[in-house]
N, C-alpha and C. Protein backbone atom coordinates (compact mmCIF):
# COMPACT_ATOMS: atom_id res chain seq x y z
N UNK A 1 99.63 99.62 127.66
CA UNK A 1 99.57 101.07 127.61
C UNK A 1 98.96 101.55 126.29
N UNK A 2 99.18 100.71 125.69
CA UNK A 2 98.72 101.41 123.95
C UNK A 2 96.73 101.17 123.66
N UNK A 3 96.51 100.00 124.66
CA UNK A 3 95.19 99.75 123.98
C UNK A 3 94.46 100.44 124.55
N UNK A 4 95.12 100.98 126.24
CA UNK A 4 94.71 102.27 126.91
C UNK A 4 94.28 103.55 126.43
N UNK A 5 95.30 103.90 125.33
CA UNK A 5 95.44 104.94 124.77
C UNK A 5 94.61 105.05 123.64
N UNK A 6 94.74 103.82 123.08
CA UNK A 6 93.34 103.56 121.90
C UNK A 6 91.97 103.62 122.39
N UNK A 7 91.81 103.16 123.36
CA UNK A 7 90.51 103.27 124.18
C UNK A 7 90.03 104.67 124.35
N UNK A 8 90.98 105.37 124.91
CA UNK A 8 90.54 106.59 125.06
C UNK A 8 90.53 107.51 123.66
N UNK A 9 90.99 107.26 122.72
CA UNK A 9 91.17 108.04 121.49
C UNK A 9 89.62 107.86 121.09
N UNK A 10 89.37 105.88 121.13
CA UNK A 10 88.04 106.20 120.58
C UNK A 10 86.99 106.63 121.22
N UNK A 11 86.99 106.75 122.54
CA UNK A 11 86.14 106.86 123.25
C UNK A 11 86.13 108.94 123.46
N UNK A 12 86.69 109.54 123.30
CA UNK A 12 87.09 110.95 122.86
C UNK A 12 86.25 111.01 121.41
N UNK A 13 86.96 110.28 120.18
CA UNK A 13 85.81 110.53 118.98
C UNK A 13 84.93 110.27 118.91
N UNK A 14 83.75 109.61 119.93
CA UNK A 14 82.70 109.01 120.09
C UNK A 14 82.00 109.94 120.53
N UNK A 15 82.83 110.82 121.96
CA UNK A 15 82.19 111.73 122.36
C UNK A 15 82.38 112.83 121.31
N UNK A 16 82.77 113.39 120.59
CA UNK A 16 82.56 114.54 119.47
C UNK A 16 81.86 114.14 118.75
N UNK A 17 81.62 112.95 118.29
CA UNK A 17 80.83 112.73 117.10
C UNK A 17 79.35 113.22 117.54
N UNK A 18 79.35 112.59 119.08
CA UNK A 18 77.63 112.48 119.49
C UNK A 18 77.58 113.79 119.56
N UNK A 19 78.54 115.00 120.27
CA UNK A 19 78.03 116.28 120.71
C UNK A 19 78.20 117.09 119.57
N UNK A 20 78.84 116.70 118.70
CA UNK A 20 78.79 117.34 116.87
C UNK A 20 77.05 117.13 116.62
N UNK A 21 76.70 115.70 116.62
CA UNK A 21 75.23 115.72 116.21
C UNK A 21 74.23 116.26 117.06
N UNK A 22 74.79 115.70 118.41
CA UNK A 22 73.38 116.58 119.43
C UNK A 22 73.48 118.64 119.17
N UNK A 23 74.75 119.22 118.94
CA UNK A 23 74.08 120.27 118.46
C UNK A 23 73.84 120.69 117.47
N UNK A 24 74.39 119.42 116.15
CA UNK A 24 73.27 119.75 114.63
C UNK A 24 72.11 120.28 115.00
N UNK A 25 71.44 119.21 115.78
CA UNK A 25 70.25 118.80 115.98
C UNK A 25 69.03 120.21 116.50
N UNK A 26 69.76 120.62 117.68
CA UNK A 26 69.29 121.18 118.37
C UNK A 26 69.33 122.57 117.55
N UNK A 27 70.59 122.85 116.62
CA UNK A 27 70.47 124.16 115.59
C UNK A 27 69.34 123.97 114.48
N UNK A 28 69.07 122.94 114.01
CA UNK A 28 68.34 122.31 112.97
C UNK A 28 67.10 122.09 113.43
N UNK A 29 66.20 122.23 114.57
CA UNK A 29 64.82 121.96 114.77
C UNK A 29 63.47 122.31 114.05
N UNK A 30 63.84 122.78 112.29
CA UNK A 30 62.89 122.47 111.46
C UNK A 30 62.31 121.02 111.28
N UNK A 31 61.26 121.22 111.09
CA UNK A 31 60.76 119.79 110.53
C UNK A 31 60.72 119.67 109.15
N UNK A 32 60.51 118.71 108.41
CA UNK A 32 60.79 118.49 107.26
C UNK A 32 60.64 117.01 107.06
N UNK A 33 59.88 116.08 106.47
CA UNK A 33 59.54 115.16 105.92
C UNK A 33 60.14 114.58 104.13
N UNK A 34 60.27 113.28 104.32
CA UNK A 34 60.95 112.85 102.90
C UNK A 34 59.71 112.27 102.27
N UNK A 35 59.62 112.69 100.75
CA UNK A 35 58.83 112.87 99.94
C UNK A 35 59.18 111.86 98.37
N UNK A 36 58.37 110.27 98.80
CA UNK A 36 59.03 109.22 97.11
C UNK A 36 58.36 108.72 96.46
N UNK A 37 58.19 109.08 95.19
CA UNK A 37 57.19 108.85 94.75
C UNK A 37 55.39 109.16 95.28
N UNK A 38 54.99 108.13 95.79
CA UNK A 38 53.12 108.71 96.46
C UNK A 38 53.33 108.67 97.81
N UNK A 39 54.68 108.01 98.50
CA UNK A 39 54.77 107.89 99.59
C UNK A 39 55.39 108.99 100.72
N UNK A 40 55.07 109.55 101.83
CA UNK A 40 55.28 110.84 102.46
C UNK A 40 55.39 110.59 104.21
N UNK A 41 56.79 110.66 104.58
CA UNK A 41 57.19 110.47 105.84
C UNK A 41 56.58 111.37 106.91
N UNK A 42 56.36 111.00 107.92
CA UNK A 42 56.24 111.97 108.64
C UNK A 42 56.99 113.11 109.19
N UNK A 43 57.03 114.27 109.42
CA UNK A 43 57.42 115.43 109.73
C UNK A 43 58.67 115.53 110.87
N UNK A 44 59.85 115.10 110.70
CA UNK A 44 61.22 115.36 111.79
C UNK A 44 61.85 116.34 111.75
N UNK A 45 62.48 116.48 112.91
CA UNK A 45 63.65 118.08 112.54
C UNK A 45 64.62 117.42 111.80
N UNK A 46 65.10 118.13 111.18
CA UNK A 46 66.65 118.03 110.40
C UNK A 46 67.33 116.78 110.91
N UNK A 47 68.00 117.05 112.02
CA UNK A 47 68.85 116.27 112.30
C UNK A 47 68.71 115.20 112.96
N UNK A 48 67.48 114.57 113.17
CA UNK A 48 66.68 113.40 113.72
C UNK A 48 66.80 112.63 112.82
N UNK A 49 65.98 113.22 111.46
CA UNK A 49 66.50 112.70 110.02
C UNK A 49 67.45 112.44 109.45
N UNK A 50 68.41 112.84 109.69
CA UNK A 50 69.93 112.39 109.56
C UNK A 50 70.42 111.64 110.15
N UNK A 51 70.20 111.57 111.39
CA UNK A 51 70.61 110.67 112.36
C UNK A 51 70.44 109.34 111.97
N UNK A 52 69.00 109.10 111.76
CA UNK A 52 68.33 108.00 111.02
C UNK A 52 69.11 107.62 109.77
N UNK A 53 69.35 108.54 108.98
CA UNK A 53 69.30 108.10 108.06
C UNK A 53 71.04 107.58 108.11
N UNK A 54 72.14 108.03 108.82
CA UNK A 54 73.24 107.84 109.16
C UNK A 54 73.54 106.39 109.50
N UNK A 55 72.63 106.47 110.34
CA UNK A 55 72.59 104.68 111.28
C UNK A 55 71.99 103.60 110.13
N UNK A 56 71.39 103.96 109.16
CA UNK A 56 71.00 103.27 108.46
C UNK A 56 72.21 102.84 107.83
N UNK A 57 72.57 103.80 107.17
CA UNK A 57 73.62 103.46 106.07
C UNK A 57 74.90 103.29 106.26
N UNK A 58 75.02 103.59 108.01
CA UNK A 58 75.83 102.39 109.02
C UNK A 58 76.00 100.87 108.85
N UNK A 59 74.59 100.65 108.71
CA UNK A 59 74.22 98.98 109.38
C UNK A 59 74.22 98.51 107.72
N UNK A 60 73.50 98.92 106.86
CA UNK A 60 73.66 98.58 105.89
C UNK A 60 75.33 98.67 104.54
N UNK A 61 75.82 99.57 104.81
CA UNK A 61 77.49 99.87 104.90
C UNK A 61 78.06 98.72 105.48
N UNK A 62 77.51 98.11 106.37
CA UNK A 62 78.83 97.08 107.03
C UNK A 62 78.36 95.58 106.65
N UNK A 63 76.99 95.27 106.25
CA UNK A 63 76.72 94.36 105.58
C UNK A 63 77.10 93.98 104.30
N UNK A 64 77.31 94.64 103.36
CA UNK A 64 77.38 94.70 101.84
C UNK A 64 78.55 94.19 101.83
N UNK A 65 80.02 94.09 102.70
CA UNK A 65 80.59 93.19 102.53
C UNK A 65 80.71 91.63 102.14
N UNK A 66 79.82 91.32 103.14
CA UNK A 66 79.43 90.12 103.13
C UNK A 66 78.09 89.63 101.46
N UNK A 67 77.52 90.37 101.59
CA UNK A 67 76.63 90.78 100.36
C UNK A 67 77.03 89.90 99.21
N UNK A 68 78.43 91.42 99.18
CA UNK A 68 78.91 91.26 97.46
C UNK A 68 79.92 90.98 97.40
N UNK A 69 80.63 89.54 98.09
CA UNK A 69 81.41 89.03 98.12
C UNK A 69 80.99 88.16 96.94
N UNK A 70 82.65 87.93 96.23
CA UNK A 70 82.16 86.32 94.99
C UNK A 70 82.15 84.97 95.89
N UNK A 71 81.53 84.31 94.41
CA UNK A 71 81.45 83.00 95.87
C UNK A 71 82.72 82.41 95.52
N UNK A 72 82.69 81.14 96.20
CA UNK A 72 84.09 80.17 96.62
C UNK A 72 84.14 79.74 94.96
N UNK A 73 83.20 79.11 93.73
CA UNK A 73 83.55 78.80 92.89
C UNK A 73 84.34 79.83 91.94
N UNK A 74 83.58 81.13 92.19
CA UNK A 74 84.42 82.35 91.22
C UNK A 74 85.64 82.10 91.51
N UNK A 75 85.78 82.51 93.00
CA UNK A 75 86.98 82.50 93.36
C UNK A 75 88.16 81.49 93.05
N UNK A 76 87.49 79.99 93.03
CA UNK A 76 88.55 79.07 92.23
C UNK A 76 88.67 79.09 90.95
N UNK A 77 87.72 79.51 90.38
CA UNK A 77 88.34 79.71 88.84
C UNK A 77 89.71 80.96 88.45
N UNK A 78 89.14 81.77 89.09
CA UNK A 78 90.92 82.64 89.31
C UNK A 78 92.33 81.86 89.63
């Protein structure tokens, strides 16, 4: 009964999260490009760009664990 209930909890915040961003998105339909140094993105609305840039720092967020872990010798010298 409980993992039922977890299921649906996340599957409820999954759906707000997406319909939170799908109507960022759709309020936000400026375009606007990121600008670094000589280099110049092409032209997205707002929240396309975010989106992107969200999922990025998703995938990269869940790596860096593993990253910047010490290694096994640090760790035996403790």
């Amino acid at each position: 009964m409980l993992k039922q209930l977890t299921n649906v909890m996340v599957a409820v915040m999954m759906a707000f999260w997406i319909g939170a961003i799908a109507i960022f998105s759709i309020q936000n339909i400026t375009g606007v490009s990121l600008k670094f140094l000589f280099w110049e993105s092409i032209e997205l609305p707002i929240g396309v760009l975010l989106s992107f840039c969200l999922g990025g720092g998703l995938i990269v967020g869940s790596f860096l664990p593993f990253l910047l872990k010490p290694s096994r010798r640090i760790r035996k010298q403790r």
